[in-house]
C-alpha atoms as a PDB file:
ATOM      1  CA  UNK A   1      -2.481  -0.033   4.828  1.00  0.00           C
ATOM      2  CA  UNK A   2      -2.360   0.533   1.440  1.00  0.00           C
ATOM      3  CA  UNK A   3      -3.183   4.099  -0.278  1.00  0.00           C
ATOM      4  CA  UNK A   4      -7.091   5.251  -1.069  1.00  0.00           C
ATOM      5  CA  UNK A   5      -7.560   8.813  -2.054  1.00  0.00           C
ATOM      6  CA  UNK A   6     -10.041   8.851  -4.405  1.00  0.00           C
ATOM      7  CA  UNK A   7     -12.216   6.681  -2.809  1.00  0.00           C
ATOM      8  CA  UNK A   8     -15.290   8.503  -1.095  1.00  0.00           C
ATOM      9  CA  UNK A   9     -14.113   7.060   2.769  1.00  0.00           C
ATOM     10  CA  UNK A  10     -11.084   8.890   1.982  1.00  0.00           C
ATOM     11  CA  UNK A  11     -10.061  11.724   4.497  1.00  0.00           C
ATOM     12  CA  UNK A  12      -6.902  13.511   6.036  1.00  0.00           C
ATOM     13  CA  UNK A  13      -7.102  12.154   9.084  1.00  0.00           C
ATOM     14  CA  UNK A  14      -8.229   8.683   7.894  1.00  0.00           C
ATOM     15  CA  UNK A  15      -4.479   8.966   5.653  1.00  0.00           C
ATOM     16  CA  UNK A  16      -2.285  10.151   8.656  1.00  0.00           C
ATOM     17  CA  UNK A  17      -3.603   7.643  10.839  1.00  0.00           C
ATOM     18  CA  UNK A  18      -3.207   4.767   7.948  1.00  0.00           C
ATOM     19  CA  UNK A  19       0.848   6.326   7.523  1.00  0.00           C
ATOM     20  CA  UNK A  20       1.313   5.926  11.183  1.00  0.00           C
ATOM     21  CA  UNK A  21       0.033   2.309  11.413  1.00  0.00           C
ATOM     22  CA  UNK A  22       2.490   2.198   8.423  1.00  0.00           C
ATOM     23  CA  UNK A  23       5.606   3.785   9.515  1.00  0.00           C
ATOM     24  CA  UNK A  24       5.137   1.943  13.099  1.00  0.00           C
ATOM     25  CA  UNK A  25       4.921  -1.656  11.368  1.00  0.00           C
ATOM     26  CA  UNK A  26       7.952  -0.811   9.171  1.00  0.00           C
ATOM     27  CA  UNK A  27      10.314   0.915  12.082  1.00  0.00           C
ATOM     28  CA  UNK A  28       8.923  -0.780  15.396  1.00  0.00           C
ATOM     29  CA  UNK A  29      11.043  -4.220  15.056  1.00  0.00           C
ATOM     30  CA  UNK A  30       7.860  -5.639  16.740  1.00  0.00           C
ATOM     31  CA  UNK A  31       7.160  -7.692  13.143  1.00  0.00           C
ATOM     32  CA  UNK A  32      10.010 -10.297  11.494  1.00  0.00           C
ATOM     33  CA  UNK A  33       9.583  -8.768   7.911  1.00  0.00           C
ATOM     34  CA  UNK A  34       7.068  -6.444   6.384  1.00  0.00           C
ATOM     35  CA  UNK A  35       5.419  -7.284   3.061  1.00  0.00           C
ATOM     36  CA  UNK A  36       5.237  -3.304   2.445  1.00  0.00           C
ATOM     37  CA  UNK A  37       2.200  -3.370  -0.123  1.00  0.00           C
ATOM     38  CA  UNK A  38       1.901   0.382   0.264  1.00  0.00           C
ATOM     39  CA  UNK A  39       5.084   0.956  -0.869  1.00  0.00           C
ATOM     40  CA  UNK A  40       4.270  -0.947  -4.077  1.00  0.00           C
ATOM     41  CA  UNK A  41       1.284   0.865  -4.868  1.00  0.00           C
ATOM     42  CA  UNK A  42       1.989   3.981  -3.664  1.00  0.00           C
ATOM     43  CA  UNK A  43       1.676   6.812  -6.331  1.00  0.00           C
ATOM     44  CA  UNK A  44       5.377   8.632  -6.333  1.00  0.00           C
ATOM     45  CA  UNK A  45       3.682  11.913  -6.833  1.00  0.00           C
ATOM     46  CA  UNK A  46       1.000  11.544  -4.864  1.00  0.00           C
ATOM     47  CA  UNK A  47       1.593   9.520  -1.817  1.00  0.00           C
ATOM     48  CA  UNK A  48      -2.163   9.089  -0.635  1.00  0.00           C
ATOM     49  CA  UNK A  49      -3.335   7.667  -4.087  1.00  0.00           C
ATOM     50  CA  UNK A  50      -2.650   3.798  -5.799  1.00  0.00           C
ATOM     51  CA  UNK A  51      -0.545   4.500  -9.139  1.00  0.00           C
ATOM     52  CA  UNK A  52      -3.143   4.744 -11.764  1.00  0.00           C
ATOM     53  CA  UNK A  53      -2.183   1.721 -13.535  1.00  0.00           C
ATOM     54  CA  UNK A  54      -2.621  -0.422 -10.315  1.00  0.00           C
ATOM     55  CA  UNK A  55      -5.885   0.461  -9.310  1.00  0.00           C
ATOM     56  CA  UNK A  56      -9.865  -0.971 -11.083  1.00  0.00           C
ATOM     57  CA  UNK A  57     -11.126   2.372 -10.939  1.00  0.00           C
ATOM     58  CA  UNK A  58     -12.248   3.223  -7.602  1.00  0.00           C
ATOM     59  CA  UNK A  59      -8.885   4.257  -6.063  1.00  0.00           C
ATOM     60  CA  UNK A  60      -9.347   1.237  -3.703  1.00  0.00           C
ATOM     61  CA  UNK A  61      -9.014  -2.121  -5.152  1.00  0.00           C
ATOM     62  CA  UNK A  62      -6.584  -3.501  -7.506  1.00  0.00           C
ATOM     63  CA  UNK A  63      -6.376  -4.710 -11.358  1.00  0.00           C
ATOM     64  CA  UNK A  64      -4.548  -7.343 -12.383  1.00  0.00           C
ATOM     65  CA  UNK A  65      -1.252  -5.736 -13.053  1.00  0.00           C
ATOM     66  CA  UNK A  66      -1.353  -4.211  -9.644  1.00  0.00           C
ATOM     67  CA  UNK A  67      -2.167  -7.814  -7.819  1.00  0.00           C
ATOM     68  CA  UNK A  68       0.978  -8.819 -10.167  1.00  0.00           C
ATOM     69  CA  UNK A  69       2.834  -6.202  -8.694  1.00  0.00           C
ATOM     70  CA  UNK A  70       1.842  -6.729  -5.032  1.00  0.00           C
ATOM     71  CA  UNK A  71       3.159 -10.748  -6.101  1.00  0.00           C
ATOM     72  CA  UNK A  72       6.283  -9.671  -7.729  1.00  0.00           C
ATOM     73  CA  UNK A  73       7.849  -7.875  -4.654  1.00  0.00           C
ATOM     74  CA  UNK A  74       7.140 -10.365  -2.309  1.00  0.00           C
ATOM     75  CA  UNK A  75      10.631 -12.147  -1.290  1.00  0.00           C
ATOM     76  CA  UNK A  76      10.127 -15.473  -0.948  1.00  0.00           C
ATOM     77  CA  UNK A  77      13.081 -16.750   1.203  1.00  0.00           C
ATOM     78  CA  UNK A  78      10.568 -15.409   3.687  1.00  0.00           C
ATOM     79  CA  UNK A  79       9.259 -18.281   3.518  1.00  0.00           C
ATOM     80  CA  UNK A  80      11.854 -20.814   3.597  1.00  0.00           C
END
């Protein structure tokens, strides 16, 4: 799940259960590879929050550059 503080559904609890979700999909083995979209928009300095650049306005859904950047990390011998 991808960060969304700023948004008015945001809350604490809503954001620790989103990183658990998170941290089980990336560390359970239970998936073959993880397209970790999170990671990509995640906000260094604040974890809970899409990088300012990435984000339309609301905090919740991307611009361009950030749908660019979701594309860009994608490794596509995933698919091969």
């Amino acid at each position: 799940m991808a960060p969304y503080e700023g948004d008015d559904v945001f809350s604490p609890e809503g954001d620790a259960a989103s990183q658990a979700v998170n941290d089980w999909i990336r560390t359970s083995g239970a998936v073959v590879a993880v397209l970790d979209f999170d990671a990509v928009w995640r906000d260094p300095a604040r974890p809970s929050r899409i990088r300012d650049d990435l984000h339309a306005g609301d905090h919740l859904h991307s611009n361009d550059v950030g749908y660019q950047a979701l594309a860009d990390s994608i490794d596509l011998s995933l698919f091969n």
